[in-house]
PDB file of N, CA and C in Angstrom:
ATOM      1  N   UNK A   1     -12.334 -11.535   5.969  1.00  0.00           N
ATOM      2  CA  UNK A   1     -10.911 -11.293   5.769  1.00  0.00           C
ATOM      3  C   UNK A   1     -10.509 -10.012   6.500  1.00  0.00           C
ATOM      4  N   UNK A   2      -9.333  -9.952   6.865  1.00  0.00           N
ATOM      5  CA  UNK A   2      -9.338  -8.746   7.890  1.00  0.00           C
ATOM      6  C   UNK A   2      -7.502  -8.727   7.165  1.00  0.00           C
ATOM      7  N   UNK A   3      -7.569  -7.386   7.215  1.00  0.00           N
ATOM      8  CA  UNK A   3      -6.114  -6.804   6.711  1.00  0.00           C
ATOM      9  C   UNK A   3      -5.239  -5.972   7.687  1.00  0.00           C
ATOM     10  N   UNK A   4      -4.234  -6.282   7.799  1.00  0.00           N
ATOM     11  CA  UNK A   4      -3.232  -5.475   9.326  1.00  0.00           C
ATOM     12  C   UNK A   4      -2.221  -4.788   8.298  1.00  0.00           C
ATOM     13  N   UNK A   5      -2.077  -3.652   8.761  1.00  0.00           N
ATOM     14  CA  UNK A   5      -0.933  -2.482   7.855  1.00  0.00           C
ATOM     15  C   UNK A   5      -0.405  -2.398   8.922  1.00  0.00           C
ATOM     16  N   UNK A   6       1.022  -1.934   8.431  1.00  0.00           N
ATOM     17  CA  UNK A   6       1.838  -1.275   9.643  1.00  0.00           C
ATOM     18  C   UNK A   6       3.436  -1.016   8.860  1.00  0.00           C
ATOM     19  N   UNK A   7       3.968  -0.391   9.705  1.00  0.00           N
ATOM     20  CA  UNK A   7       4.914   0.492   9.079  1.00  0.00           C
ATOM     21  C   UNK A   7       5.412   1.764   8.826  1.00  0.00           C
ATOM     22  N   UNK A   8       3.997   2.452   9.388  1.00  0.00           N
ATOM     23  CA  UNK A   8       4.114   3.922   8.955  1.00  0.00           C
ATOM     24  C   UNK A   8       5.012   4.053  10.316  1.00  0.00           C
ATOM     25  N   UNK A   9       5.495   5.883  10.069  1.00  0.00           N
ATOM     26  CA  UNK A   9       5.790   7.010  11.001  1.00  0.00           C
ATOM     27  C   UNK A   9       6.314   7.808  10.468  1.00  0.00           C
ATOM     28  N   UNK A  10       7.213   8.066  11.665  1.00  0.00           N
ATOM     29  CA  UNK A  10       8.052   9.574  10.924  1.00  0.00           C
ATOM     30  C   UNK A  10       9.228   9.776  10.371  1.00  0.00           C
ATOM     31  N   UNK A  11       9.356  10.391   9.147  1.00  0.00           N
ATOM     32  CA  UNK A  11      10.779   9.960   8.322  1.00  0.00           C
ATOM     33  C   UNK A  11      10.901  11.652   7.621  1.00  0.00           C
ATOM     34  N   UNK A  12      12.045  11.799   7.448  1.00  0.00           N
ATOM     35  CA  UNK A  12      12.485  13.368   7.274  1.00  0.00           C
ATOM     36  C   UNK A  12      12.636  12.611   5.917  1.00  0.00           C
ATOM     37  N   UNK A  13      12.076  14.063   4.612  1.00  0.00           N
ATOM     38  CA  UNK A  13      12.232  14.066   3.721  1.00  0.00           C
ATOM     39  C   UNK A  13      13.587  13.471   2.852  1.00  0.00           C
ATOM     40  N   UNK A  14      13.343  12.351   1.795  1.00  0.00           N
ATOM     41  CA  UNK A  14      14.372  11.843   1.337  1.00  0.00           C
ATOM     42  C   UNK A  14      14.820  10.700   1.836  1.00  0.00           C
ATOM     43  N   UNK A  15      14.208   9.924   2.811  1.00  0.00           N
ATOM     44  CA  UNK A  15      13.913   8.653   3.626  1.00  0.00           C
ATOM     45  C   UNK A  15      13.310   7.859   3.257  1.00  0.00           C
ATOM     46  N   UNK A  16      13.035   6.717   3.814  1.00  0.00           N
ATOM     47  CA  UNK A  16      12.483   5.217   3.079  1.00  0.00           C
ATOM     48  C   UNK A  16      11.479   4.580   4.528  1.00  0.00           C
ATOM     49  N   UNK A  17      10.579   3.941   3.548  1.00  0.00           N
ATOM     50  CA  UNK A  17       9.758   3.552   5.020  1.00  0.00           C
ATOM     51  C   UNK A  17       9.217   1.969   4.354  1.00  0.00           C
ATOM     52  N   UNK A  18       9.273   0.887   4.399  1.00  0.00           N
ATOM     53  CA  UNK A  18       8.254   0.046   4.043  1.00  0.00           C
ATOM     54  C   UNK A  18       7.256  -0.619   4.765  1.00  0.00           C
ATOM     55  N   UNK A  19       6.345  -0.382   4.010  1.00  0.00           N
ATOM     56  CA  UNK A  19       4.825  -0.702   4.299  1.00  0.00           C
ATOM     57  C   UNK A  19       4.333  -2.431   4.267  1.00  0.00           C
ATOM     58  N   UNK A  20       3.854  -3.042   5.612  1.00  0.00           N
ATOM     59  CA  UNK A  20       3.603  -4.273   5.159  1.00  0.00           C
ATOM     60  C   UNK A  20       1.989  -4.358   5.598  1.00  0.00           C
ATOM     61  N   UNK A  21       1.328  -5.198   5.213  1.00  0.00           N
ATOM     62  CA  UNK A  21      -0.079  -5.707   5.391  1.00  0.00           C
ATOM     63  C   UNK A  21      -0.056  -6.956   5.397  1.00  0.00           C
ATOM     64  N   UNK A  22      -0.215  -7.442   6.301  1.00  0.00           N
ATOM     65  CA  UNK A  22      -0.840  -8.978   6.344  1.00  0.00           C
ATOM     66  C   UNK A  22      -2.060  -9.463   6.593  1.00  0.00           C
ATOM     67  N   UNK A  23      -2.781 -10.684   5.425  1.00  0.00           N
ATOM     68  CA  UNK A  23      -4.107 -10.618   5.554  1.00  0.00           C
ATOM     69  C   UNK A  23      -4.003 -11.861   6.303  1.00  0.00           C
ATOM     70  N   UNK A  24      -5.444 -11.748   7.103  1.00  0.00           N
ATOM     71  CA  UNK A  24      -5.853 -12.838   8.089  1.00  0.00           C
ATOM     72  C   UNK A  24      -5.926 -14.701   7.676  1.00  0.00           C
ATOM     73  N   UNK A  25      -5.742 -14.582   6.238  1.00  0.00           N
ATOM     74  CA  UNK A  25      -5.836 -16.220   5.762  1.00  0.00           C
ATOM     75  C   UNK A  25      -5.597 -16.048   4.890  1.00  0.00           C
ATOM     76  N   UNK A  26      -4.856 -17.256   4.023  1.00  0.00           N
ATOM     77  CA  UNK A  26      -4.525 -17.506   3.011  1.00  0.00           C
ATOM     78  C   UNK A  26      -5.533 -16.899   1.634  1.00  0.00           C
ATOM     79  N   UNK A  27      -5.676 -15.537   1.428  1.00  0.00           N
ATOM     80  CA  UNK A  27      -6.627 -15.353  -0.090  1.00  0.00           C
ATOM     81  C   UNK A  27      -5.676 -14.700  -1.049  1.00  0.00           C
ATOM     82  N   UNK A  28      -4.794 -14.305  -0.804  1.00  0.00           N
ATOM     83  CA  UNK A  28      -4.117 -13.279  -1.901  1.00  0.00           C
ATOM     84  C   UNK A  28      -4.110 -14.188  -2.847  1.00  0.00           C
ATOM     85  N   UNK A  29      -3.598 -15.310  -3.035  1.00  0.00           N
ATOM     86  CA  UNK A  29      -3.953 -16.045  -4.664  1.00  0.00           C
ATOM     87  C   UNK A  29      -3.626 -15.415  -6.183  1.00  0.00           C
ATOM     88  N   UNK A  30      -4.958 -15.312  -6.832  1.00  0.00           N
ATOM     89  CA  UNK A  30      -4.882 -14.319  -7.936  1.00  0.00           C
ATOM     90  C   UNK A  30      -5.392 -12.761  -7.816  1.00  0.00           C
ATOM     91  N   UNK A  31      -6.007 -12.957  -6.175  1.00  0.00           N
ATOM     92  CA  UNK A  31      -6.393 -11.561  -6.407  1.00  0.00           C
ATOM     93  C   UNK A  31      -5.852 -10.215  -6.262  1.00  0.00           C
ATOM     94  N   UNK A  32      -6.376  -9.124  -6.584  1.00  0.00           N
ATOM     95  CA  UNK A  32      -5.333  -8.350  -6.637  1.00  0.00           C
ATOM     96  C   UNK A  32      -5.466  -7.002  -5.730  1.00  0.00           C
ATOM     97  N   UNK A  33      -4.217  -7.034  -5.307  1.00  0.00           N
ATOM     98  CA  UNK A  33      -3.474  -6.372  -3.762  1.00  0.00           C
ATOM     99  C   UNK A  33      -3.049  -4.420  -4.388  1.00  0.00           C
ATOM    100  N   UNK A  34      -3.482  -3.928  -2.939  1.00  0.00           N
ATOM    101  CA  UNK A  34      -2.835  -2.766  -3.574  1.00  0.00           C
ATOM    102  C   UNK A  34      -2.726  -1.872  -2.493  1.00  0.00           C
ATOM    103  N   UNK A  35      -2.369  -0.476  -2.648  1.00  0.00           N
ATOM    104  CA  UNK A  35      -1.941   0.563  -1.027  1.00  0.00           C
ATOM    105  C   UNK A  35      -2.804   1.855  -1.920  1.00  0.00           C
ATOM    106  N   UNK A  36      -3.247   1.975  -1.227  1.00  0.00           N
ATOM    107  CA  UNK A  36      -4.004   4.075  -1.276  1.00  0.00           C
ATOM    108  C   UNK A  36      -4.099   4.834   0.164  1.00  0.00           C
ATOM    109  N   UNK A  37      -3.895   5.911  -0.385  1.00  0.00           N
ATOM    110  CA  UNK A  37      -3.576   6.826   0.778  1.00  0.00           C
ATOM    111  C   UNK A  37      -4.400   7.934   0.674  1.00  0.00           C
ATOM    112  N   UNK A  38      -4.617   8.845   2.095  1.00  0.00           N
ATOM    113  CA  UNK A  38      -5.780   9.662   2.075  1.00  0.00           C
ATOM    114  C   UNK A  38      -5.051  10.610   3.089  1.00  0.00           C
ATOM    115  N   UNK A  39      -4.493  11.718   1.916  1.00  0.00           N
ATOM    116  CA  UNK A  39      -3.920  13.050   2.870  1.00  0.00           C
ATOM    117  C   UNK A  39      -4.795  13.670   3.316  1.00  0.00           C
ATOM    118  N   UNK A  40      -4.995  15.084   4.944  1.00  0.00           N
ATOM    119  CA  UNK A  40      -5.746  15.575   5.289  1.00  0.00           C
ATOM    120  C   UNK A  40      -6.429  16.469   4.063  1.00  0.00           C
ATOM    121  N   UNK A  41      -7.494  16.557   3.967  1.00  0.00           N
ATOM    122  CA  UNK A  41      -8.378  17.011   3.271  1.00  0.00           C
ATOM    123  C   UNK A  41      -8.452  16.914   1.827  1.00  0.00           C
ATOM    124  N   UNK A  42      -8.141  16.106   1.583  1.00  0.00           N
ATOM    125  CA  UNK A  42      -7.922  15.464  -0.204  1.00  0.00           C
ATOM    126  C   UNK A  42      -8.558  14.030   0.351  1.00  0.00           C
ATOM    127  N   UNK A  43      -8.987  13.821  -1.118  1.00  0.00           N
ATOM    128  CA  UNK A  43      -9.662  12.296  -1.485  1.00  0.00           C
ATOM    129  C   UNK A  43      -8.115  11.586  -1.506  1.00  0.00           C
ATOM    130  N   UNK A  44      -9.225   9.895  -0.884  1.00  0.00           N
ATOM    131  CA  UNK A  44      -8.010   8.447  -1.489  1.00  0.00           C
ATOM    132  C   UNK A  44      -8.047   8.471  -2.544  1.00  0.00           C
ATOM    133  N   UNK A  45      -6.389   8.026  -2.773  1.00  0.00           N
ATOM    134  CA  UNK A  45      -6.374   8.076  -3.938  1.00  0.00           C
ATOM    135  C   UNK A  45      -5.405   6.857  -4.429  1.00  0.00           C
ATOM    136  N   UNK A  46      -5.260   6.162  -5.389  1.00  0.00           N
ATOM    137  CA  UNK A  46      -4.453   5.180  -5.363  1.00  0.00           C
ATOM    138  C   UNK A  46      -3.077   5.305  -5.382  1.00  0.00           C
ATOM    139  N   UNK A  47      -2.340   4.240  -4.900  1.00  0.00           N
ATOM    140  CA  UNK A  47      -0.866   4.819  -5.119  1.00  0.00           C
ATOM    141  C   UNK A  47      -0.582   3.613  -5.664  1.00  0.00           C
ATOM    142  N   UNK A  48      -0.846   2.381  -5.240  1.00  0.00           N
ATOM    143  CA  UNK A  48      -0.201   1.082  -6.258  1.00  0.00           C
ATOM    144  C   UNK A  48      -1.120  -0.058  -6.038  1.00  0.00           C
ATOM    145  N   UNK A  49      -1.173  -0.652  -7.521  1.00  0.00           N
ATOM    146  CA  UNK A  49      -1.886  -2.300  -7.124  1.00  0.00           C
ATOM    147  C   UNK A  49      -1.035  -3.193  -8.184  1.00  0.00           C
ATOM    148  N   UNK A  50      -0.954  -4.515  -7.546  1.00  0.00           N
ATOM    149  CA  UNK A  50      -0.637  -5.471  -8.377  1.00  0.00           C
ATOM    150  C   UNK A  50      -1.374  -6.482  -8.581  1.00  0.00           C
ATOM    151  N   UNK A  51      -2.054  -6.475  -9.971  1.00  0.00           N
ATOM    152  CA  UNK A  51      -3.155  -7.793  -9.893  1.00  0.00           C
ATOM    153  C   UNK A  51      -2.792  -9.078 -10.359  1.00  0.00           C
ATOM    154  N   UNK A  52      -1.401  -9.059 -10.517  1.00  0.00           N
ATOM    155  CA  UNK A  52      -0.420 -10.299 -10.537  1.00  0.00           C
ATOM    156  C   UNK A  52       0.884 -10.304 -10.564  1.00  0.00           C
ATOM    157  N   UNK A  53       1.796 -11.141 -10.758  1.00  0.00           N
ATOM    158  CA  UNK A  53       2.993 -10.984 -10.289  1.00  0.00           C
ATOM    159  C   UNK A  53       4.167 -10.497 -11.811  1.00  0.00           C
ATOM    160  N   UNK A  54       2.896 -10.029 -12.903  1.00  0.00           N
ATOM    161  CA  UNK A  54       3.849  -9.650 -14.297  1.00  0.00           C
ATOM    162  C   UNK A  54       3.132  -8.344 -14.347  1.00  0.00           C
ATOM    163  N   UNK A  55       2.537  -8.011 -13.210  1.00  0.00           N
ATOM    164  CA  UNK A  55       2.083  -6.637 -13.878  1.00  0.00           C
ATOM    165  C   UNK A  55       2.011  -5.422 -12.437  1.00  0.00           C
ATOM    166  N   UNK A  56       1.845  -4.254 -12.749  1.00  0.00           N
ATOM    167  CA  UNK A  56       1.824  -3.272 -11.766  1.00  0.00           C
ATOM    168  C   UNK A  56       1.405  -2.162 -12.129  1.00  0.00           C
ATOM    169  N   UNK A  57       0.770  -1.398 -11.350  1.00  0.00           N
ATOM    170  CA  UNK A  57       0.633  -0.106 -11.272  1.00  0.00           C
ATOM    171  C   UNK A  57       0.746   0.856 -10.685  1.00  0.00           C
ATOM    172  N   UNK A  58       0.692   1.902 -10.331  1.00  0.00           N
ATOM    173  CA  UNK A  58       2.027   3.008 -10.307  1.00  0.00           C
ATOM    174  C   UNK A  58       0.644   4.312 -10.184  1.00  0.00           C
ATOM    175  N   UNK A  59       0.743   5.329  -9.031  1.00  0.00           N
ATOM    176  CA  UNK A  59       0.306   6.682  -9.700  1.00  0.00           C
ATOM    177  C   UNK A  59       1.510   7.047 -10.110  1.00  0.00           C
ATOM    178  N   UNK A  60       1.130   7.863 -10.963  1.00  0.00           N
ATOM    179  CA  UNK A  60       2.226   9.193 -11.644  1.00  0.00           C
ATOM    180  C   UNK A  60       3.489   9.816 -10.021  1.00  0.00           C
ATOM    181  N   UNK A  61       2.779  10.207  -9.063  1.00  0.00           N
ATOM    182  CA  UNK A  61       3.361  10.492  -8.499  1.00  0.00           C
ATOM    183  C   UNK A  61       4.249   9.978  -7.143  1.00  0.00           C
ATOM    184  N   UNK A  62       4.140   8.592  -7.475  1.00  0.00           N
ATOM    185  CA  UNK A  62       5.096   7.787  -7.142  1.00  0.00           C
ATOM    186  C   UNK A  62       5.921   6.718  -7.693  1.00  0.00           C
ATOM    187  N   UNK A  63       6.140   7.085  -8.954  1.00  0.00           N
ATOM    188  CA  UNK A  63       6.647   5.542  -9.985  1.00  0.00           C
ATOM    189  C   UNK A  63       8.159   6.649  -9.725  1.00  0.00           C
ATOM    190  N   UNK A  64       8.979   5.063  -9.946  1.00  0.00           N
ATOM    191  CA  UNK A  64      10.190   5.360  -9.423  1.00  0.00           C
ATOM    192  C   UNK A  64      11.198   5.182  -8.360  1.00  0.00           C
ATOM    193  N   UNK A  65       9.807   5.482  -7.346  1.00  0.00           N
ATOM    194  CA  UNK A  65      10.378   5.844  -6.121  1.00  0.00           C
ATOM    195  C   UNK A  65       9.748   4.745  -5.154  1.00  0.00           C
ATOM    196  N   UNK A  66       8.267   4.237  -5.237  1.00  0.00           N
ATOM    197  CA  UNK A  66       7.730   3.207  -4.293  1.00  0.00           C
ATOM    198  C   UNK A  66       7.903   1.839  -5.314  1.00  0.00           C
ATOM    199  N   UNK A  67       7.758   0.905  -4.393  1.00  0.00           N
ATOM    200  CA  UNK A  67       7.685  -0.229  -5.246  1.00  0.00           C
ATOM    201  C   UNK A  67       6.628  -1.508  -4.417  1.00  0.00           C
ATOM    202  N   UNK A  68       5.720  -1.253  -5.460  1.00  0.00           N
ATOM    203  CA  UNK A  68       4.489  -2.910  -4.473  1.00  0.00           C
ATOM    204  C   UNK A  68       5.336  -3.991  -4.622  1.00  0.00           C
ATOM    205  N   UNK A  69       5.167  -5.167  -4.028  1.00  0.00           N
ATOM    206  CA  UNK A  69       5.111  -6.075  -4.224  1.00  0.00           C
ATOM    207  C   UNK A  69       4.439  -7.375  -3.098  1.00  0.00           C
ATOM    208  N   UNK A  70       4.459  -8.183  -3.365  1.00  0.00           N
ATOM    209  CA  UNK A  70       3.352  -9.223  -2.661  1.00  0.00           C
ATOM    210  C   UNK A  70       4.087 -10.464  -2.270  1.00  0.00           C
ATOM    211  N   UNK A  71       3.859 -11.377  -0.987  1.00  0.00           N
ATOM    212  CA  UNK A  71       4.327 -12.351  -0.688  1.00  0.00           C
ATOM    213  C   UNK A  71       3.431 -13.401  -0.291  1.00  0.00           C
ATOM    214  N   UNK A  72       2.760 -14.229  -1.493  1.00  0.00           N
ATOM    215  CA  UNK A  72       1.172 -14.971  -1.099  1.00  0.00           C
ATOM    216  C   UNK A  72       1.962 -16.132  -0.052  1.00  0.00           C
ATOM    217  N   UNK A  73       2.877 -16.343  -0.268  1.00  0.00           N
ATOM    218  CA  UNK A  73       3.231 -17.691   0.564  1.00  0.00           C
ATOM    219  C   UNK A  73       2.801 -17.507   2.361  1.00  0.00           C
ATOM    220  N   UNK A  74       3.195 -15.793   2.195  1.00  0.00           N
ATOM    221  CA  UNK A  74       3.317 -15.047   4.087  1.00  0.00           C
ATOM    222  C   UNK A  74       2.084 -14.317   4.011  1.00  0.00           C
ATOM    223  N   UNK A  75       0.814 -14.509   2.795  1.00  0.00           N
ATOM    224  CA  UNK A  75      -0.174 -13.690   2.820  1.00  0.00           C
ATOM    225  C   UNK A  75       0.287 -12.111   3.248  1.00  0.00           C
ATOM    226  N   UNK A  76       1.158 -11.753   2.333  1.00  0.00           N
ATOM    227  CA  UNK A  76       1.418 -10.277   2.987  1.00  0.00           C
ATOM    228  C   UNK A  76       1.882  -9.577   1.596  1.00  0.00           C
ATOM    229  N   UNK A  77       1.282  -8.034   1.394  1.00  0.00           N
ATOM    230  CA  UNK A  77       1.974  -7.163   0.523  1.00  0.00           C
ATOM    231  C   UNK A  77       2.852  -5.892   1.211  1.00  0.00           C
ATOM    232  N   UNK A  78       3.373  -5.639   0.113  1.00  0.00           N
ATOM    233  CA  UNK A  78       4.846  -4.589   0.961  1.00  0.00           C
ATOM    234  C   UNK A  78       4.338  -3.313   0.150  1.00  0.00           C
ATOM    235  N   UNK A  79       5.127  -2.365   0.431  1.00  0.00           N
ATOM    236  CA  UNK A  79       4.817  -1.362  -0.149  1.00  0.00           C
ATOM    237  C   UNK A  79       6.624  -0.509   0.411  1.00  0.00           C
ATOM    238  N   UNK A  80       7.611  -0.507  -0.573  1.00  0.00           N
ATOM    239  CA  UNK A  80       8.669   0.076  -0.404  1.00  0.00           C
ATOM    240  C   UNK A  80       8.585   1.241  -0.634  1.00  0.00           C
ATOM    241  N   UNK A  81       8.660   2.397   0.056  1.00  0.00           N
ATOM    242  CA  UNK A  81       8.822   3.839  -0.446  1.00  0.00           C
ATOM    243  C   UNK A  81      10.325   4.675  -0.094  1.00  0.00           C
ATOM    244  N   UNK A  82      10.802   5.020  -1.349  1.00  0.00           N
ATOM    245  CA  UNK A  82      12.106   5.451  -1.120  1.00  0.00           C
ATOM    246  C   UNK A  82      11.756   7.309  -1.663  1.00  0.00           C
ATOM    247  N   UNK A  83      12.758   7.778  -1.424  1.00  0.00           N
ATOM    248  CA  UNK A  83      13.221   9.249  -1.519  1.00  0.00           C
ATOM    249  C   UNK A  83      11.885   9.777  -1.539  1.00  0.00           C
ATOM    250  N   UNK A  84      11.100   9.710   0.137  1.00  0.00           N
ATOM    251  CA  UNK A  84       9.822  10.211   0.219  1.00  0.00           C
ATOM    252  C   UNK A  84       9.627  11.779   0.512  1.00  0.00           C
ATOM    253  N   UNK A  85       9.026  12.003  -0.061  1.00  0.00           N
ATOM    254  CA  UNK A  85       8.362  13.788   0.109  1.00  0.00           C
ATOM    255  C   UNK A  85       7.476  13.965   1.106  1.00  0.00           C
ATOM    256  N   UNK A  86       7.280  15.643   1.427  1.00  0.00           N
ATOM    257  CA  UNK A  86       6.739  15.858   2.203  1.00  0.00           C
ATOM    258  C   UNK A  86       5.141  15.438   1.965  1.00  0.00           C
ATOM    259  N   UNK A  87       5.163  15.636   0.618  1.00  0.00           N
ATOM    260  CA  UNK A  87       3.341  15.393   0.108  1.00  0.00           C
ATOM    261  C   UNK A  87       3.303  14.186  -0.003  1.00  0.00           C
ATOM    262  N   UNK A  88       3.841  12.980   0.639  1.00  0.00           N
ATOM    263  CA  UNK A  88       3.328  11.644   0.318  1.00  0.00           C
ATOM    264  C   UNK A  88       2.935  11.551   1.969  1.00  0.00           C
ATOM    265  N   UNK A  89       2.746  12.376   3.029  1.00  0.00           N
ATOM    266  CA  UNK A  89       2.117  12.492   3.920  1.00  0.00           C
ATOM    267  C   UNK A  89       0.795  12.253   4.323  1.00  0.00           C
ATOM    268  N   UNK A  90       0.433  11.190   4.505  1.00  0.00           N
ATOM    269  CA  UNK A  90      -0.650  10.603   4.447  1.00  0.00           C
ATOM    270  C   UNK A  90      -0.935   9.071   5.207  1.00  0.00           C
ATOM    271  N   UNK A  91      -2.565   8.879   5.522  1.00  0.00           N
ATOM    272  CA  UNK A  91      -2.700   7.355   6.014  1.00  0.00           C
ATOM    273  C   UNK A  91      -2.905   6.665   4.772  1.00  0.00           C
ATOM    274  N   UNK A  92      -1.916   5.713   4.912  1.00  0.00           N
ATOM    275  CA  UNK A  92      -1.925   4.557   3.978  1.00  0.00           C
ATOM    276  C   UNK A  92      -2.889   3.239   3.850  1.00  0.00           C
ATOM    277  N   UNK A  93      -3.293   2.814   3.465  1.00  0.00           N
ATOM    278  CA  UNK A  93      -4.354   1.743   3.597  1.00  0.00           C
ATOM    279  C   UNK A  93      -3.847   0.980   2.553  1.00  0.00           C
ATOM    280  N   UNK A  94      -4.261  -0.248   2.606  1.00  0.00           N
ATOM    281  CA  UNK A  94      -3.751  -1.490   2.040  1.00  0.00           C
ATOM    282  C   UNK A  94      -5.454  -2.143   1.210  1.00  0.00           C
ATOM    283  N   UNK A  95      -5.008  -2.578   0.731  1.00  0.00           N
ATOM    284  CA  UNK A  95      -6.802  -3.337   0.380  1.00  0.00           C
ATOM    285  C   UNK A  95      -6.453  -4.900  -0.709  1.00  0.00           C
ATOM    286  N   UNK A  96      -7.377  -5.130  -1.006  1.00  0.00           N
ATOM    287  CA  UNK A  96      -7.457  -6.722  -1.472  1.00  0.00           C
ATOM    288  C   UNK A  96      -9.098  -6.736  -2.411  1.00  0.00           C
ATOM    289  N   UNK A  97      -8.485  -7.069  -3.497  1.00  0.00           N
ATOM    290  CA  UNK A  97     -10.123  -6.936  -4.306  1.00  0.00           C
ATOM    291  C   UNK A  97     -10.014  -8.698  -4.613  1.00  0.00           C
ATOM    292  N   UNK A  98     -11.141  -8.752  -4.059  1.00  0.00           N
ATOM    293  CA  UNK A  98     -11.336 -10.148  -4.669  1.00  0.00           C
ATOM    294  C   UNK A  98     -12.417 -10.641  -5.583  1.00  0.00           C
ATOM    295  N   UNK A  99     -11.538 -11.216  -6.517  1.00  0.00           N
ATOM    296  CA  UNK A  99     -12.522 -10.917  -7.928  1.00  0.00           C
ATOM    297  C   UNK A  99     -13.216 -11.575  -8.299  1.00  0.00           C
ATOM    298  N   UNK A 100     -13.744 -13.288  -7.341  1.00  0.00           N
ATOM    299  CA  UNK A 100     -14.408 -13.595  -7.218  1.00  0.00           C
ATOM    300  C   UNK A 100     -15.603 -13.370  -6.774  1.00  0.00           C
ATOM    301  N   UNK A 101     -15.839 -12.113  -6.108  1.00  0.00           N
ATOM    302  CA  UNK A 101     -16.984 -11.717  -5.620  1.00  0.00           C
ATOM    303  C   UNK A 101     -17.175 -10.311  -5.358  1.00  0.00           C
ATOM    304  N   UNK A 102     -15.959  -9.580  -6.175  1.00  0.00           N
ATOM    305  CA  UNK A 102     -15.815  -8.307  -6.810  1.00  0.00           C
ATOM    306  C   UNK A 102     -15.734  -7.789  -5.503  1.00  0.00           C
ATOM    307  N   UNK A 103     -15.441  -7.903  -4.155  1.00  0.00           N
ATOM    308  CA  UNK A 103     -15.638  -7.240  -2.515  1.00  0.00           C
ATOM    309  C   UNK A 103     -14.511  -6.991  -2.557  1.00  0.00           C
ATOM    310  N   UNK A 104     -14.237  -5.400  -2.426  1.00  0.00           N
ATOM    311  CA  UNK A 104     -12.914  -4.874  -1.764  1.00  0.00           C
ATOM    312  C   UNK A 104     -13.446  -5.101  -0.041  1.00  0.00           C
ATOM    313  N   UNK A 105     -11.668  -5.488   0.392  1.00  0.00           N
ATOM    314  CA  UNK A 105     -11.505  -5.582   1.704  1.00  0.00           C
ATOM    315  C   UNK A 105     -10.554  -4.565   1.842  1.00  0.00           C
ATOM    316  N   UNK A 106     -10.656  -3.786   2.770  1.00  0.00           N
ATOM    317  CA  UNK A 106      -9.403  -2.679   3.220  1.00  0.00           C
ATOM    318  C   UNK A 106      -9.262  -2.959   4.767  1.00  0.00           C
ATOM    319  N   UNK A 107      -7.397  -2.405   5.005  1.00  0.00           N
ATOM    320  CA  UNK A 107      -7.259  -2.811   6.337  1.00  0.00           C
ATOM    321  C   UNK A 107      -7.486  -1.156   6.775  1.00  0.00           C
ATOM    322  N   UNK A 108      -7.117  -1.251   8.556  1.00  0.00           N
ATOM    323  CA  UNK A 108      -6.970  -0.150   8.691  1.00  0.00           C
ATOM    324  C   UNK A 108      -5.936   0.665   7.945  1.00  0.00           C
ATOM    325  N   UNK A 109      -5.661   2.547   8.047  1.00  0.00           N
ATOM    326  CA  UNK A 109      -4.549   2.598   7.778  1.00  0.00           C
ATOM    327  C   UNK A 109      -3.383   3.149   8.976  1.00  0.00           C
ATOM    328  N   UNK A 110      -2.492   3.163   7.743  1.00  0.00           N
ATOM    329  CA  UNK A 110      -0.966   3.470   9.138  1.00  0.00           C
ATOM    330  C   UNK A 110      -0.625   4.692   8.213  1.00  0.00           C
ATOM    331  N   UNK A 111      -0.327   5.909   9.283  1.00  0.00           N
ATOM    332  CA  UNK A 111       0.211   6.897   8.920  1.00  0.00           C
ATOM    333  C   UNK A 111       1.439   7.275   8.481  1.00  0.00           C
ATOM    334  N   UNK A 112       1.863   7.706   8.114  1.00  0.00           N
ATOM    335  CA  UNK A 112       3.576   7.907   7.080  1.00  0.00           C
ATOM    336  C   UNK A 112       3.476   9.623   7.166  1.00  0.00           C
ATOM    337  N   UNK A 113       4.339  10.304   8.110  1.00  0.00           N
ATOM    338  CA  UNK A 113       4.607  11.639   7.779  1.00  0.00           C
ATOM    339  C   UNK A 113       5.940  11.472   7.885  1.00  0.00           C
ATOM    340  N   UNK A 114       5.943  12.764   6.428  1.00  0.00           N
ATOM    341  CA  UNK A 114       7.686  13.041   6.109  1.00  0.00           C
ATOM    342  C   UNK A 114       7.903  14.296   6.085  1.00  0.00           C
ATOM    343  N   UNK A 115       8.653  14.979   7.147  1.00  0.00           N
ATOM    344  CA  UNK A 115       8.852  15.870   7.405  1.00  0.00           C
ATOM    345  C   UNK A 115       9.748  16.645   6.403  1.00  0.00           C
ATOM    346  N   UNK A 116       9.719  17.991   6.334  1.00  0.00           N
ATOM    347  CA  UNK A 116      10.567  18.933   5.104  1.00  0.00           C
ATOM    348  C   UNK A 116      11.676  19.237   5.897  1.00  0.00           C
TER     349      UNK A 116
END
């Protein structure tokens, strides 16, 4: 399975960027989709997964403001980020756990800087 992100660049603080990933074949299904990001010199860290279409999760420091969501029909998840900060500056990565065989897949990531 191979995962394509894209979307990032450059957006001045208080801007919106959305994030899409599309996976190489039909698996999103039941499994569950999500985005983490890895600022310079800090650990990944999660920012959202949805492991179905009644539920979500959220770090603390983006509920509110990003919003996952998933399109199995186009094999693709989104990742909406509104009124972005300078500290959500970071490569974004997309991933896919499939829980049939417990294997995270991650795509590359796409960078998102938001300038102050």
């Amino acid at each position: 399975v191979q995962l394509q992100a894209s979307g990032g660049g450059l957006v001045q603080a208080g801007g919106s960027l959305r994030l899409s990933c599309a996976a190489s074949r039909n698996i999103f299904g039941r499994n569950t989709v999500g985005w983490s990001r890895q600022a310079p010199g800090k650990q990944r860290e999660l920012v959202a997964s949805l492991p179905n279409a009644d539920s979500t999760i959220y770090a603390d420091s983006v509920k509110g403001r990003f919003t996952i969501s998933r399109d199995n029909a186009e094999n693709t998840v989104y990742l909406q980020m509104n009124s972005l900060k300078p500290e959500d500056t970071a490569v974004y990565y997309c991933w896919l756990h499939l829980v049939a065989t417990n294997i995270y897949y991650w795509g590359k990531g796409t960078l998102v800087t938001v300038s102050s």
